[in-house]
Protein backbone atom coordinates (compact mmCIF):
# COMPACT_ATOMS: atom_id res chain seq x y z
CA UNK A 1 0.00 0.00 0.00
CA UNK A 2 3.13 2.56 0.71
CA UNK A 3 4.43 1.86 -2.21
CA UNK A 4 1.28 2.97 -4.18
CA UNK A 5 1.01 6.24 -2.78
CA UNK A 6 4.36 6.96 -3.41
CA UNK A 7 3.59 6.63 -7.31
CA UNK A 8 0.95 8.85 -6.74
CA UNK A 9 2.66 11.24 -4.74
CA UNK A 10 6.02 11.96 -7.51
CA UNK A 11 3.75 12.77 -10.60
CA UNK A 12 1.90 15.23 -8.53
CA UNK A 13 4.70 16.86 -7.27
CA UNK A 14 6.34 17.49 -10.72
CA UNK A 15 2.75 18.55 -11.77
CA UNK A 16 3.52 21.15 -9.11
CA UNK A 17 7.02 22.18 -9.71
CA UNK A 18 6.06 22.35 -13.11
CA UNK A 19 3.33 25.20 -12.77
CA UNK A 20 5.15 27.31 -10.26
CA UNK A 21 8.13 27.08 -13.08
CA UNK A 22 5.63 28.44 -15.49
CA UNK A 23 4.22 30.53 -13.09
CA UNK A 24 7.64 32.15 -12.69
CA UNK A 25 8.53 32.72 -16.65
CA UNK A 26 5.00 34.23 -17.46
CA UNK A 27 5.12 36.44 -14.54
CA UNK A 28 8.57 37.48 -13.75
CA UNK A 29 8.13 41.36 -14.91
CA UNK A 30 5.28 41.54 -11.71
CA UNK A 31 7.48 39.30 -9.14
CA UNK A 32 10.43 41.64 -9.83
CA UNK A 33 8.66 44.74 -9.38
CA UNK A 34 7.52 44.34 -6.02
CA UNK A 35 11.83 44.06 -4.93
CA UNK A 36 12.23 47.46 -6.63
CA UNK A 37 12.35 50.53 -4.60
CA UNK A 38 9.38 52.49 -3.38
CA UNK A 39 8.42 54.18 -6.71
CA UNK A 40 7.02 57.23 -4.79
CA UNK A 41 9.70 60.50 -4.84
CA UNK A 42 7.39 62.20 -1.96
CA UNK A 43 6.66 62.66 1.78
CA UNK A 44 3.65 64.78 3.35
CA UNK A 45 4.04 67.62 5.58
CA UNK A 46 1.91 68.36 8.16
CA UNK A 47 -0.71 70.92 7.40
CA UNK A 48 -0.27 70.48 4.10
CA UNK A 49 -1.82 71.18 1.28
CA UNK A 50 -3.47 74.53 2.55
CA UNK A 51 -5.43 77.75 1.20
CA UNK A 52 -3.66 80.94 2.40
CA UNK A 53 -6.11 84.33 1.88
CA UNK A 54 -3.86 86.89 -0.06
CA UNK A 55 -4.75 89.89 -1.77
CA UNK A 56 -1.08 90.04 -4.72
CA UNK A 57 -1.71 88.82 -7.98
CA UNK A 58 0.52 85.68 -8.66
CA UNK A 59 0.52 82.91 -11.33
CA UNK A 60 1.01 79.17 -10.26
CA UNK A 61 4.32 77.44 -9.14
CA UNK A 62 5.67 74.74 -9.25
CA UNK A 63 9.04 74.49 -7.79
CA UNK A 64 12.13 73.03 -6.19
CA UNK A 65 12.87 75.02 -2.74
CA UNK A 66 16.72 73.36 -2.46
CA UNK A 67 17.68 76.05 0.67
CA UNK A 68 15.70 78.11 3.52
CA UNK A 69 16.65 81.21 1.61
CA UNK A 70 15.14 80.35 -1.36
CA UNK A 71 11.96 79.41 0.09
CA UNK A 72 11.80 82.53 1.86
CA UNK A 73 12.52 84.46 -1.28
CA UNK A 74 9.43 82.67 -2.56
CA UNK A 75 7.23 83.62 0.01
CA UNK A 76 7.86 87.19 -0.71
CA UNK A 77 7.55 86.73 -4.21
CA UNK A 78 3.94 85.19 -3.81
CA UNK A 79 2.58 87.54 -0.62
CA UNK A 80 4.95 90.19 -0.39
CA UNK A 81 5.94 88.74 2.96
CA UNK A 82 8.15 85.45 3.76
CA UNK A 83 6.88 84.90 7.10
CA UNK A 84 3.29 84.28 5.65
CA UNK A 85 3.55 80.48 5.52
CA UNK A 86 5.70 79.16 8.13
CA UNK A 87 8.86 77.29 7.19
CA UNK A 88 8.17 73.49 7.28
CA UNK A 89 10.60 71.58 9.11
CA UNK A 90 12.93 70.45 6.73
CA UNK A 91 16.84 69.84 6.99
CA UNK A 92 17.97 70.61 3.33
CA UNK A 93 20.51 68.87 3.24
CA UNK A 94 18.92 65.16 2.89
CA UNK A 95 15.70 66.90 1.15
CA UNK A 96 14.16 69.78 -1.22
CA UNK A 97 10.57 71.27 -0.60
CA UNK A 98 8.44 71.04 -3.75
CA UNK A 99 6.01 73.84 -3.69
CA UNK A 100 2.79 74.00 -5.97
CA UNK A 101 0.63 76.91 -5.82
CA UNK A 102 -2.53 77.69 -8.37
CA UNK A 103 -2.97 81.30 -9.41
CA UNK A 104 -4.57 83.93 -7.25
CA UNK A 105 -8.18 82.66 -6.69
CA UNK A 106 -11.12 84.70 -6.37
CA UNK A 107 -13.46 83.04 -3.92
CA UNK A 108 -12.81 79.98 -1.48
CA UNK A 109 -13.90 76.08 -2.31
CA UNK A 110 -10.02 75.73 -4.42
CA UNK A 111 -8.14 73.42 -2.80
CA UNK A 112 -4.92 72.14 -4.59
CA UNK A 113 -3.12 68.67 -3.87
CA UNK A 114 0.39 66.99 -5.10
CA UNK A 115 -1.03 63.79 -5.77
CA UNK A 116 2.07 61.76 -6.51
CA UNK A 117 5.82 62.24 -8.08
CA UNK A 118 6.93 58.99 -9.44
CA UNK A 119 9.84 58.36 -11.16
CA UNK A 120 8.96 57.12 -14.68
CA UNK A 121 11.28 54.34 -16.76
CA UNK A 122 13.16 57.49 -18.35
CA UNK A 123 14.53 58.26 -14.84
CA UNK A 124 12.29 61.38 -15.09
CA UNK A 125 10.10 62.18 -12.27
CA UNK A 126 6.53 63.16 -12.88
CA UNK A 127 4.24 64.65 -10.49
CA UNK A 128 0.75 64.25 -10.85
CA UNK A 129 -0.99 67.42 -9.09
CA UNK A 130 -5.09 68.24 -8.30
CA UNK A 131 -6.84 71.33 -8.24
CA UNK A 132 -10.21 71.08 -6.56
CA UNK A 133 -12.73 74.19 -8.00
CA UNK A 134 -15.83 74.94 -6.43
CA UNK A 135 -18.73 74.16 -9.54
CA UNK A 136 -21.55 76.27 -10.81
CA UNK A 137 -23.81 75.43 -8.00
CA UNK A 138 -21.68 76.64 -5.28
CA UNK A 139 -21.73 79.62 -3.67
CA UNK A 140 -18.80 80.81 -1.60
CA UNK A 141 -17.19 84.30 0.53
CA UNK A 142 -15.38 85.97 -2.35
CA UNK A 143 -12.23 85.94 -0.74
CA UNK A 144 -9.05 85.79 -2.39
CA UNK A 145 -6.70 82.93 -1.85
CA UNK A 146 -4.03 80.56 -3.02
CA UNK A 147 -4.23 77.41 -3.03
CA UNK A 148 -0.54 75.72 -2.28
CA UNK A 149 0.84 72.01 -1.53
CA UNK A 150 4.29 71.39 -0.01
CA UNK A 151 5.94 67.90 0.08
CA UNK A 152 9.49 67.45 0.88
CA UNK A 153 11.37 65.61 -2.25
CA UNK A 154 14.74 63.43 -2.27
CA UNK A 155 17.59 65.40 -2.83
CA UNK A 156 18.65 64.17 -6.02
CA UNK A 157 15.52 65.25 -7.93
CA UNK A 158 16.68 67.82 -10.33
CA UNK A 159 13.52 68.57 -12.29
CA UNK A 160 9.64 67.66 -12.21
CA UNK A 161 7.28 67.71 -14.78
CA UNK A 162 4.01 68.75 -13.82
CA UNK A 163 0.54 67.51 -15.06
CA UNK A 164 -2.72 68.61 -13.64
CA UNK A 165 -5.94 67.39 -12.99
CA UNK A 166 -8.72 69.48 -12.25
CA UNK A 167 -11.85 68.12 -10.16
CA UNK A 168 -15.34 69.94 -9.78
CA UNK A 169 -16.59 69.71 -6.55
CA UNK A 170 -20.52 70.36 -7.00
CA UNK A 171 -22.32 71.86 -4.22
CA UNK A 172 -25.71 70.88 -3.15
């Protein structure tokens, strides 16, 4: 009788063997990918993204902050004073600050998000951004804002391409 089920018992196991071979060759691309490094070029910072009421016409940014006098420089240059968003904490030499702001808006509801910065098979990084708008429906305090996201970066992130999406929040 043992010597029975061992018959049994080496045909199934090459049946086995054999699939998870298979297995391997069809889907190597997919096992491989999950062993490759976090694809994601981004961290949050807290109270981030945020609306900040200002009153000085700006267009949108979106850039690389590599030093605390830079971003300082930019707060000035988008509200006329650099103490009107806090510095994050951020020690600049292990990371940048990547700051995204939408154009001056002219009544609150805009809210405006770095979704994601992935690095694409080019080695160029990407950044996927949102800008929530209030719809037709909606009626909010004409007050004039920006809208602006800060994430810190890695370092060695030289340049981002930007592509937005734009989301109508309907109000009811």
């Amino acid at each position: 009788m043992k010597k029975n089920k061992s018959n049994l018992l080496i045909p199934l196991i090459v049946i086995v063997v054999l699939i998870l071979v298979l297995g391997f060759v069809l889907l190597r691309d997919n096992i491989f990918s999950y062993f490759k490094p976090y694809p994601y070029a981004l961290t949050r910072i807290k109270d981030f993204p945020k609306v900040v009421e200002s009153t000085k016409v700006s267009q949108k940014t979106r850039t690389i902050v590599r030093s605390q006098e830079e971003y300082k420089s930019l707060m000035k240059q988008l509200f006329d004073d650099e103490n009107k968003v806090a510095m994050p904490e951020n020690d600049f030499s292990k990371n940048d600050l990547y700051v995204v702001t939408t154009e001056l808006n002219d009544t609150k509801g805009y809210k405006f998000k770095v979704r994601s910065i992935v690095k694409d098979d080019a080695g160029k990084y990407e950044a996927v951004l949102e800008r929530q708008k209030p719809g037709d429906t909606c009626v909010n305090d004409a007050v004039t804002n920006i809208a602006m996201d800060i994430v810190k970066i890695d370092k060695n992130i030289q340049e981002i391409d930007a592509e937005k999406v734009d989301k109508v929040i309907e109000c009811k």
